[in-house]
N, C-alpha and C. Protein backbone atom coordinates (compact mmCIF):
# COMPACT_ATOMS: atom_id res chain seq x y z
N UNK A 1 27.97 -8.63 -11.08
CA UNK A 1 26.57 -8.19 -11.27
C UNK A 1 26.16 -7.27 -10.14
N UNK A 2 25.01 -6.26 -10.44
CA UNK A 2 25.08 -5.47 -9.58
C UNK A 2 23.11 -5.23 -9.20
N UNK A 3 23.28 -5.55 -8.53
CA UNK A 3 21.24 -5.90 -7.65
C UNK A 3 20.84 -4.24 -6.98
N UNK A 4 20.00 -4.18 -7.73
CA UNK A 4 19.17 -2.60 -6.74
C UNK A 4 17.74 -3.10 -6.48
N UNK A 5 17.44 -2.64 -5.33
CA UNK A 5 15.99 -2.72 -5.02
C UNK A 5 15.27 -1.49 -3.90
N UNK A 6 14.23 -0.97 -4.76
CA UNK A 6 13.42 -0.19 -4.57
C UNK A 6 13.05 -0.16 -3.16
N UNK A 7 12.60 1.06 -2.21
CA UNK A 7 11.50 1.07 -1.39
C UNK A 7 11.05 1.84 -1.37
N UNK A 8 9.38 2.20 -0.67
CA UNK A 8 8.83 3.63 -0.54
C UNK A 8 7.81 4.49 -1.04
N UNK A 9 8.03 3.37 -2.03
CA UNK A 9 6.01 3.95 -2.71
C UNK A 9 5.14 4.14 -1.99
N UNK A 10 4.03 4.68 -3.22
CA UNK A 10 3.00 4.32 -2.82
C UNK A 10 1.65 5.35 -3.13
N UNK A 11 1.07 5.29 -1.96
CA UNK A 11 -0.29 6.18 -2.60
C UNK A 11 -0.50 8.11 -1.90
N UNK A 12 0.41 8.97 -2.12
CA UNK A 12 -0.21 10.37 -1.50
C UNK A 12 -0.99 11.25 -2.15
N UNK A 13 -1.57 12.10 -1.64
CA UNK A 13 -2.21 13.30 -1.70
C UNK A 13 -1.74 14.38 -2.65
N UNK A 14 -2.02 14.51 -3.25
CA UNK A 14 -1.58 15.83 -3.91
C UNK A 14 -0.71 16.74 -2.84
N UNK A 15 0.31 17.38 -2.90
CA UNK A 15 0.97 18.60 -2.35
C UNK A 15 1.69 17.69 -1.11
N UNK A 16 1.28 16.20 -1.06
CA UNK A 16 2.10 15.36 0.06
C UNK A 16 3.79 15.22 -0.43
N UNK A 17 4.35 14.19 0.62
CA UNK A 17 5.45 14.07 0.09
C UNK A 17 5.97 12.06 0.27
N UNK A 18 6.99 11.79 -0.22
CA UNK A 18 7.24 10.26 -0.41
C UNK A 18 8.63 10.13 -0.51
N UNK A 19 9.62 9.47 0.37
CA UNK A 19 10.36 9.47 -0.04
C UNK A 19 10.80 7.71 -0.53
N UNK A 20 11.73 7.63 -1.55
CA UNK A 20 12.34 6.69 -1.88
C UNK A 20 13.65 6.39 -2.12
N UNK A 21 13.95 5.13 -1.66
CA UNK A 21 15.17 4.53 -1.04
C UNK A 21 15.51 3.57 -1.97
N UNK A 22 16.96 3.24 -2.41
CA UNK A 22 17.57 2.20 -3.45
C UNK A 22 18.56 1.64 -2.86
N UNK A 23 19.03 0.31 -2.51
CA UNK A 23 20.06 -0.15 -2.03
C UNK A 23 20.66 -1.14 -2.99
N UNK A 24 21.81 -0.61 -3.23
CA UNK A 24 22.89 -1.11 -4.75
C UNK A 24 23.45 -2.27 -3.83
N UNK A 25 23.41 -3.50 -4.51
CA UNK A 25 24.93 -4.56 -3.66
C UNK A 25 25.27 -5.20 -5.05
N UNK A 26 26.10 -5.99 -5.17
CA UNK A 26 27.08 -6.75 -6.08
C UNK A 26 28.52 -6.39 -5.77
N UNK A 27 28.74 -6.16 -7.35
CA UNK A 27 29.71 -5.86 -7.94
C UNK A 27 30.03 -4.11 -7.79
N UNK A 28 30.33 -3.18 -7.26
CA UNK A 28 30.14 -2.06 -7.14
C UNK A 28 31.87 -1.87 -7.39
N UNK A 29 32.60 -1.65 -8.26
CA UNK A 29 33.92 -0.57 -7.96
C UNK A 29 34.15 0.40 -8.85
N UNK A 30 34.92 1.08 -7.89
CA UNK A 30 34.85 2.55 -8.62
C UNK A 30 33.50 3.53 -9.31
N UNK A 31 34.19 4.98 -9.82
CA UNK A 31 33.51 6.14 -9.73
C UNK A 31 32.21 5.29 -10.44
N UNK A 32 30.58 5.90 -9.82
CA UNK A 32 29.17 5.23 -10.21
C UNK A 32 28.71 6.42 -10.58
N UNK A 33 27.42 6.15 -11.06
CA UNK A 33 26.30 7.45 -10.74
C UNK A 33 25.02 6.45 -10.58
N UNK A 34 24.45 7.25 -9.26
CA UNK A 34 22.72 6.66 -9.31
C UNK A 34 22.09 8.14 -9.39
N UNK A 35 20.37 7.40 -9.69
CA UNK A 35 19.63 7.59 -10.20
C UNK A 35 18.38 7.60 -10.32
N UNK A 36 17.07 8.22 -10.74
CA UNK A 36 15.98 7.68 -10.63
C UNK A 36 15.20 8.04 -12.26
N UNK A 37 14.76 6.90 -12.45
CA UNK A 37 13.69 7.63 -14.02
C UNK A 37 12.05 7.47 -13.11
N UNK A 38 11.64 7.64 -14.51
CA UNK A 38 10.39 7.28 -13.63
C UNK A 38 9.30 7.01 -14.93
N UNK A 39 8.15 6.38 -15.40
CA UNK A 39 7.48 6.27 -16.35
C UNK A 39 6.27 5.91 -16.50
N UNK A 40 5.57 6.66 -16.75
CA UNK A 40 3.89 6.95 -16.70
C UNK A 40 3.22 5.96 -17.27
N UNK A 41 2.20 5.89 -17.31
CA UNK A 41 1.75 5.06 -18.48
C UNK A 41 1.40 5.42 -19.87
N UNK A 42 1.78 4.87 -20.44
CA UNK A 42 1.46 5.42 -22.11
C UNK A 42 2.92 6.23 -22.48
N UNK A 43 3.82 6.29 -21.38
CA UNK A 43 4.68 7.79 -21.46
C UNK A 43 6.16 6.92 -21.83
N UNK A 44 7.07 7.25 -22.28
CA UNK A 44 8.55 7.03 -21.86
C UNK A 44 8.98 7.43 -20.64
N UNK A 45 9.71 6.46 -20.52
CA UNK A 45 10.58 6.45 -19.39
C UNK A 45 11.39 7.99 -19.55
N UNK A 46 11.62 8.57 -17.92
CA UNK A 46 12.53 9.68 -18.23
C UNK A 46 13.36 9.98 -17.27
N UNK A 47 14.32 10.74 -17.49
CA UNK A 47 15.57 10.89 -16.22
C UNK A 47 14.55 11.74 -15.39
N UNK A 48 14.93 11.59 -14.03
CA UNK A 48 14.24 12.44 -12.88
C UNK A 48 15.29 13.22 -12.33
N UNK A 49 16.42 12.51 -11.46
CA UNK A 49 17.32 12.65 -10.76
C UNK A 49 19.05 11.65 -10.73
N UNK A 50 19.85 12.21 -10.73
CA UNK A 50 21.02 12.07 -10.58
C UNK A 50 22.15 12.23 -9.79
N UNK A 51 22.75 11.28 -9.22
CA UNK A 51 23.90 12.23 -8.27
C UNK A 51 25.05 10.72 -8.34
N UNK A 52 26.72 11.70 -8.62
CA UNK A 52 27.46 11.03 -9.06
C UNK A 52 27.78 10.05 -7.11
N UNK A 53 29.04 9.63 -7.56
CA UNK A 53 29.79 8.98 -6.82
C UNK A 53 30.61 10.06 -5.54
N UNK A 54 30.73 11.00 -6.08
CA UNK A 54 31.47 12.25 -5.84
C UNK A 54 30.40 13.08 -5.28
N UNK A 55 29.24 13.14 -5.45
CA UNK A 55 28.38 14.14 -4.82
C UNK A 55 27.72 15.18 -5.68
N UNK A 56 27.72 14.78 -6.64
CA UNK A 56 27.41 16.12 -7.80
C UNK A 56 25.86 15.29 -8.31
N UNK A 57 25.21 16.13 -8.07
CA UNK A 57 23.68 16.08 -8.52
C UNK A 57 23.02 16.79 -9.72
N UNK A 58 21.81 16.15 -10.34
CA UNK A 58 21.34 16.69 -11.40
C UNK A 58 19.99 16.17 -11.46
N UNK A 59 19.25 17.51 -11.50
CA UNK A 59 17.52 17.02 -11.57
C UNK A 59 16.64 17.50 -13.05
N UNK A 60 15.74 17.26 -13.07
CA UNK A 60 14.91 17.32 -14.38
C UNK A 60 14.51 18.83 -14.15
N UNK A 61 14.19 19.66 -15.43
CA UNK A 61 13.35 20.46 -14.67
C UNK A 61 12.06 20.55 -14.15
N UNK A 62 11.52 19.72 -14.38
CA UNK A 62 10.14 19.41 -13.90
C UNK A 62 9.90 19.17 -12.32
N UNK A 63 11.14 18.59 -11.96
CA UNK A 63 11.47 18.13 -10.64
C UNK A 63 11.90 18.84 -9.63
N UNK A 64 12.89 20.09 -10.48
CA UNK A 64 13.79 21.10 -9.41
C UNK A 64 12.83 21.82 -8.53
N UNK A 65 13.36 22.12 -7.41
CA UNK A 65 12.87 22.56 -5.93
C UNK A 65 11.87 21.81 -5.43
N UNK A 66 11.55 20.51 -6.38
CA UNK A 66 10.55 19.90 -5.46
C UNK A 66 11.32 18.90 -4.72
N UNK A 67 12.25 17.89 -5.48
CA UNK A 67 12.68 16.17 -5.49
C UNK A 67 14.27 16.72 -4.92
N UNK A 68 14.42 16.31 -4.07
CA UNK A 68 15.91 15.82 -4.01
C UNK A 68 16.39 14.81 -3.44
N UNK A 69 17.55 14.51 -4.54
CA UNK A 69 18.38 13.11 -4.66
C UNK A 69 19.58 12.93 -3.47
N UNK A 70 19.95 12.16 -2.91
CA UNK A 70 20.93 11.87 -2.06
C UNK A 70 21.94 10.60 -2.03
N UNK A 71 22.79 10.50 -1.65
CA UNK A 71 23.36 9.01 -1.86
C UNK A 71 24.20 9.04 -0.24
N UNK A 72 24.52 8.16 -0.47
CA UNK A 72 25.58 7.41 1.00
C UNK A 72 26.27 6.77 -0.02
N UNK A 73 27.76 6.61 -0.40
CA UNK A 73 28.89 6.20 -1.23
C UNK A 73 29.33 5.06 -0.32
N UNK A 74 29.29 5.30 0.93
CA UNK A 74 29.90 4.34 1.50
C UNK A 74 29.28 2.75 1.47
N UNK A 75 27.57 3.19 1.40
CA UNK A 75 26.84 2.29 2.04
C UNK A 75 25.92 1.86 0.71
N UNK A 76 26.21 2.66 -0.52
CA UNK A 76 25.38 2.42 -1.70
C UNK A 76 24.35 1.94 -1.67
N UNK A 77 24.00 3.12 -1.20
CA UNK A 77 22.16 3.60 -1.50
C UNK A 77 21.99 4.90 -1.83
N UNK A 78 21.00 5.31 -2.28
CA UNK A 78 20.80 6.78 -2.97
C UNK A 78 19.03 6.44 -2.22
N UNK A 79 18.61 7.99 -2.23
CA UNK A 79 17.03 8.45 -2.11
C UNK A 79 16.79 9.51 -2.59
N UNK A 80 15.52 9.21 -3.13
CA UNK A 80 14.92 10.74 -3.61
C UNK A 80 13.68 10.93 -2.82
N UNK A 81 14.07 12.43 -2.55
CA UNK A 81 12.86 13.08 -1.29
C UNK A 81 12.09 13.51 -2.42
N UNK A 82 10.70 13.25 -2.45
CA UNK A 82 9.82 14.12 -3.37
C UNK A 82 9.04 14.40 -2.12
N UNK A 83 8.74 16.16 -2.70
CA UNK A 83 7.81 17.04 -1.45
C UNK A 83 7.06 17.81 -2.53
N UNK A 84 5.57 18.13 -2.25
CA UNK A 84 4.71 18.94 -3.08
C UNK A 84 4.82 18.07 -4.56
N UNK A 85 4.09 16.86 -4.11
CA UNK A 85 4.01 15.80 -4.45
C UNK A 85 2.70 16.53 -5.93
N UNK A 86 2.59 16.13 -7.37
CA UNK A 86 1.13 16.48 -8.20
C UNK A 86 0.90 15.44 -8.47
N UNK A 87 -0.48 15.38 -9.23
CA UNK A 87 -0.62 13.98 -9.80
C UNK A 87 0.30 13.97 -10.97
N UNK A 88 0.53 14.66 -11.78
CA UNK A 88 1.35 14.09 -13.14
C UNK A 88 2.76 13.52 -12.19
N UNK A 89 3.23 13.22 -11.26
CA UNK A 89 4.22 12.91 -11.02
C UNK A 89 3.80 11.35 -10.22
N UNK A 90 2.61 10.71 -10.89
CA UNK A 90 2.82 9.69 -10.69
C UNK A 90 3.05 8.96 -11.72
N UNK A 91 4.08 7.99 -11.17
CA UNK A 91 4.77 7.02 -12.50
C UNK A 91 5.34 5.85 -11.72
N UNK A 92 5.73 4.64 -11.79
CA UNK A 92 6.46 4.02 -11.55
C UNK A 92 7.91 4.26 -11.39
N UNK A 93 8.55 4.39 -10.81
CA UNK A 93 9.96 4.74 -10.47
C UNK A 93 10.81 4.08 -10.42
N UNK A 94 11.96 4.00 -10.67
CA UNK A 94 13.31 3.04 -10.91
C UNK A 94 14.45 3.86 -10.88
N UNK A 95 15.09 3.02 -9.72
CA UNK A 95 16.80 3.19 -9.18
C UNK A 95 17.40 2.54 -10.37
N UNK A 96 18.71 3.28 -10.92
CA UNK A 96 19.51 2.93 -11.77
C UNK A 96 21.04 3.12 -11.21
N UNK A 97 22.12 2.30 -11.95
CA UNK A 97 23.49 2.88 -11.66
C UNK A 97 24.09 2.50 -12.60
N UNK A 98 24.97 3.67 -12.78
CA UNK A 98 25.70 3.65 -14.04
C UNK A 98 27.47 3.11 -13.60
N UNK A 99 28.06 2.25 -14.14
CA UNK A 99 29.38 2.18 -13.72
C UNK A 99 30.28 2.35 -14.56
N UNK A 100 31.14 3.76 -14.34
CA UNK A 100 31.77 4.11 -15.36
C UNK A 100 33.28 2.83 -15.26
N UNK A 101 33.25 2.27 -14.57
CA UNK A 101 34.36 1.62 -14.59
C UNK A 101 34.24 0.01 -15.65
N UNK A 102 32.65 -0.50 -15.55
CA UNK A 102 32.44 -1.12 -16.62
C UNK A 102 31.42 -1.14 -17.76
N UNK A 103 31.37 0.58 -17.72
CA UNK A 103 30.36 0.99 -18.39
C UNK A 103 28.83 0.38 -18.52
N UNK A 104 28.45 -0.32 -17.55
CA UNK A 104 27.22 -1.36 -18.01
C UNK A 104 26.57 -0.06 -17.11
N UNK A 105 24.63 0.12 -17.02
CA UNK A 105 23.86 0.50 -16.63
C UNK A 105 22.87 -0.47 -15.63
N UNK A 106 22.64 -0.78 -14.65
CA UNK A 106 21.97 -1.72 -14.22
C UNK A 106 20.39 -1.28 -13.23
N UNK A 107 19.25 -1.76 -13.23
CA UNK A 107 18.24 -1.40 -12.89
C UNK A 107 17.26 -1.74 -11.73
N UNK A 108 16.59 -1.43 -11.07
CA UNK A 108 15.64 -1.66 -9.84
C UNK A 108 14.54 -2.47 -10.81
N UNK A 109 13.79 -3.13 -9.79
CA UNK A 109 12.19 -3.60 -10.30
C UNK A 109 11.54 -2.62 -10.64
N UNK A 110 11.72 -1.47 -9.79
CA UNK A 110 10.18 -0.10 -9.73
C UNK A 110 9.74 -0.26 -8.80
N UNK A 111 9.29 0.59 -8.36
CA UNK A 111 8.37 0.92 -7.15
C UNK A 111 6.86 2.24 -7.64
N UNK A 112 6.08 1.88 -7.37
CA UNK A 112 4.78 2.34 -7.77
C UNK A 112 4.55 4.13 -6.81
N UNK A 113 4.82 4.53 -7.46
CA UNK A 113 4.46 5.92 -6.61
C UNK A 113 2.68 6.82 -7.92
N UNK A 114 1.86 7.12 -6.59
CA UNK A 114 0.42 7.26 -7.11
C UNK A 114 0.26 8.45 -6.41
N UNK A 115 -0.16 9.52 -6.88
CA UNK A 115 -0.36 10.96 -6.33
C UNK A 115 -1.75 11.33 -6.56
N UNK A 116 -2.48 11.39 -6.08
CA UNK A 116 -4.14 12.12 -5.95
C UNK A 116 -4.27 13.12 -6.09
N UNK A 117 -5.55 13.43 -6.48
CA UNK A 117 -5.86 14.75 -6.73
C UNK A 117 -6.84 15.19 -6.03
């Protein structure tokens, strides 16, 4: 089994920035990908950010040049820097990891990120 938990929310300013932190433990082997969705209210959940095991990243376009994703492989954790922070980019947020080795998907609680206007 594989445990993620959120840090880093919270409440900024419009045009502020927040970053958030996921720390994966369990069961972790072989090639992963983490992750972040994120989901509004009233809204679906949606991919934000991505970055494999290997280092290869992938963002929404809604997100590009603002959010970037990072990981530590060694130490399995991933963060996403959000800078020029709007309000539509507040949503609840959730660390995910995908394990291609037993194909399961596994998930964070969320962490509350709130952007002002």
């Amino acid at each position: 089994q594989v445990q993620l938990v959120e840090s880093g929310g919270g409440l900024v300013q419009a045009g502020g920035s927040l970053r958030l932190s996921c720390a994966a433990s369990g069961s972790i082997f072989g090639a992963n990908a983490m992750g972040w969705y994120r989901q509004a209210p009233g809204k679906q959940r949606e991919l934000v950010a991505t970055v494999t095991s290997g280092g290869t990243t992938r963002s929404a376009e809604s997100v590009k040049g603002r959010f970037t994703i990072s990981r530590d492989s060694a130490k399995n954790t991933a963060s996403l820097q959000m800078n020029s922070l709007k309000p539509e980019d507040t949503a609840v947020y959730y660390c995910t990891l995908w394990s291609y080795v037993s194909n399961n998907q596994y998930w964070g609680q969320g962490t509350q990120v709130t952007v002002s206007s």
